[in-house]
Protein backbone atom coordinates (compact mmCIF):
# COMPACT_ATOMS: atom_id res chain seq x y z
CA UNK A 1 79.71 142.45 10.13
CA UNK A 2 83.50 143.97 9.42
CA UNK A 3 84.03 146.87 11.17
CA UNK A 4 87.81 147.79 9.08
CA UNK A 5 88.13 150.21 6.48
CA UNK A 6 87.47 147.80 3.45
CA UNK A 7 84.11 147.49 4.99
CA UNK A 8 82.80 151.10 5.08
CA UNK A 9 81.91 152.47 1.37
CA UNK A 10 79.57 149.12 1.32
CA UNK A 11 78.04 150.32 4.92
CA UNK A 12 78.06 153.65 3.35
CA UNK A 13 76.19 153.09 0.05
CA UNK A 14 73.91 150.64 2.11
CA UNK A 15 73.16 153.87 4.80
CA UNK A 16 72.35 156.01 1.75
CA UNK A 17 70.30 153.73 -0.51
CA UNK A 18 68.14 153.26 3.22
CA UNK A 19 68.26 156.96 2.58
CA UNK A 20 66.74 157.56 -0.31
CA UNK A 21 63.85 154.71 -0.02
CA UNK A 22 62.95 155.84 3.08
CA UNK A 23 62.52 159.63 2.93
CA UNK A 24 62.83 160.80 -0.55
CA UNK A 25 60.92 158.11 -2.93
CA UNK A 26 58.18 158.92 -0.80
CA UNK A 27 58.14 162.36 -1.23
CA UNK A 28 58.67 162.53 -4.50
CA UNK A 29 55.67 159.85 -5.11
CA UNK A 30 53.59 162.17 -3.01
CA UNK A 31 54.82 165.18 -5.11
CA UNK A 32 53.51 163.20 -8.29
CA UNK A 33 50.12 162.04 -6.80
CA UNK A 34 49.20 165.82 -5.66
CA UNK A 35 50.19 167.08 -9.23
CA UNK A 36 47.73 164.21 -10.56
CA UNK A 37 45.15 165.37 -8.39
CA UNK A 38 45.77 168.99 -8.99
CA UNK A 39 45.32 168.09 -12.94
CA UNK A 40 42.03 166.41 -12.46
CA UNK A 41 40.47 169.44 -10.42
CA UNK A 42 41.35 172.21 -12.72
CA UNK A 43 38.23 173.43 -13.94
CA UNK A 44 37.83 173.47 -18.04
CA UNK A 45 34.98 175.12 -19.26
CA UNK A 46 34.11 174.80 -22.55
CA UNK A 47 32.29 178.06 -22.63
CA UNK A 48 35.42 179.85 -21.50
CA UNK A 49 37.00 177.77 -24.50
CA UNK A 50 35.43 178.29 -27.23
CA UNK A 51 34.96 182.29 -26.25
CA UNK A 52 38.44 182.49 -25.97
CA UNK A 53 39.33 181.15 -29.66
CA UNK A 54 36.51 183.28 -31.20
CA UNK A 55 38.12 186.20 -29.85
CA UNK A 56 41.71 185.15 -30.59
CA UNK A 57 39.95 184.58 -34.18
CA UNK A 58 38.85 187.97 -34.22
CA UNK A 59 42.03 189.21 -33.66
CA UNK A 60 44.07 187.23 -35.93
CA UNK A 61 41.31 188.32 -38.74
CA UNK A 62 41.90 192.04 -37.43
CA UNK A 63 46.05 191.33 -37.51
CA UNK A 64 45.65 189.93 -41.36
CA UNK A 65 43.44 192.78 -41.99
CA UNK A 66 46.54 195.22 -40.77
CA UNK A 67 49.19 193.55 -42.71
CA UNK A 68 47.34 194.58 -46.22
CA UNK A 69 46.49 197.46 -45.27
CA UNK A 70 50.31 198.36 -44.56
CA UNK A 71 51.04 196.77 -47.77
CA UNK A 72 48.34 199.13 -49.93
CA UNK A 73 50.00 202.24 -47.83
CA UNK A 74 53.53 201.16 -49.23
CA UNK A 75 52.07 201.35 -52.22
CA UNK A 76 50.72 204.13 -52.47
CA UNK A 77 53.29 206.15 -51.22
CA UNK A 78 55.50 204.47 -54.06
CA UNK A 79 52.73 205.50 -56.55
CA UNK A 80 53.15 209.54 -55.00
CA UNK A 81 56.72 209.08 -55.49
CA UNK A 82 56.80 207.91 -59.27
CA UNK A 83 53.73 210.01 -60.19
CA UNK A 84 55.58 212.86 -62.39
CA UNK A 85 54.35 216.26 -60.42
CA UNK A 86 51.99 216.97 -63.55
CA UNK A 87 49.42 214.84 -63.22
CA UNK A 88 47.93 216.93 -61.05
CA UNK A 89 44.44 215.03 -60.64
CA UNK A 90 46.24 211.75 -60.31
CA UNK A 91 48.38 213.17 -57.52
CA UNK A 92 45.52 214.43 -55.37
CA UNK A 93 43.57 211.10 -55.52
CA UNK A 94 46.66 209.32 -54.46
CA UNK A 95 47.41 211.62 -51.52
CA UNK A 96 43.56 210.84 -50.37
CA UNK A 97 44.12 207.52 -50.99
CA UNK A 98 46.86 207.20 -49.05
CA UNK A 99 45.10 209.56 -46.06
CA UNK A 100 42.16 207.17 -46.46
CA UNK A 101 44.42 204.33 -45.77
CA UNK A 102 46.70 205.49 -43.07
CA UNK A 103 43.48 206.39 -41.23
CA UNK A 104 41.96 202.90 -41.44
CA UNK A 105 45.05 201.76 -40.45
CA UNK A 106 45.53 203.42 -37.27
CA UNK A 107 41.49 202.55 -37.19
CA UNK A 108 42.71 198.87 -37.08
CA UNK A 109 45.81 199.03 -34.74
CA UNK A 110 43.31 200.69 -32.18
CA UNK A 111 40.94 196.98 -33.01
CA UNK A 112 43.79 195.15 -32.24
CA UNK A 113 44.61 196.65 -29.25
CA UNK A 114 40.79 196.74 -27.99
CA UNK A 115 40.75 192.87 -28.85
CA UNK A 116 44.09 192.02 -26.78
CA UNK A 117 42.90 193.56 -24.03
CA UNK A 118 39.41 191.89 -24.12
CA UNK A 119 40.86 188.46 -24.25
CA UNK A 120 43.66 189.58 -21.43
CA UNK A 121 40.19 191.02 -19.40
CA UNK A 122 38.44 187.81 -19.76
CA UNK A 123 41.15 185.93 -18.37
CA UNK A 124 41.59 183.77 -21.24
CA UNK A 125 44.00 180.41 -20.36
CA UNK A 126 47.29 180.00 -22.11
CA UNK A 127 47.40 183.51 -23.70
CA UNK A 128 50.35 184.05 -26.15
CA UNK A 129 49.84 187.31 -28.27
């Protein structure tokens, strides 16, 4: 064993390799093998599952649903803009068309937000709305 200078990065990386196989390989094996076993006890229901997609369903029908309505109100307010101001008949079934449709729309934003909070409620795994 040399004991000069030349001699101490090798003692050096030898004291730090003993390091690192002795105390943190282990741990991070150990850190592995509980994640493992923390995978295989997680409890997936199938029930919980497949209630969980019909309601995100639901609400994905309900979020389609709101995107034509919003596009029938744009158009309809277009149609009250270019309808000339004596077609007076014309003009009040477009305004209660377009009351008709505002109203289901708020009708459906109130569905949507009923249906994100039921799936929040029922504690639904992996939620991204």
């Amino acid at each position: 064993m040399c004991l000069d200078k030349a001699c101490y990065p090798i003692f050096m990386s030898k004291l730090l390799l003993r390091l690192i196989l002795a105390y943190l390989l282990p741990t991070l094996l150990l850190g592995y093998v509980l994640a493992e076993d923390f995978r295989q006890t997680v409890i997936t229901d199938p029930a919980i599952s497949r209630r969980c997609s019909a309601l995100m369903k639901q609400r994905d029908l309900k979020i389609d649903h709101k995107q034509k309505i919003r596009a029938l109100v744009e158009r309809s307010k277009r149609l009250i803009k270019l309808t000339p101001p004596e077609r007076k008949t014309l003009l009040v079934k477009l305004r209660k068309n377009y009351k008709s449709l505002t109203r289901e729309l708020r009708h459906t934003l109130n569905q949507i937000q009923n249906k994100e909070e039921n799936i929040i409620r029922k504690g639904c795994p992996g939620i991204v709305l």
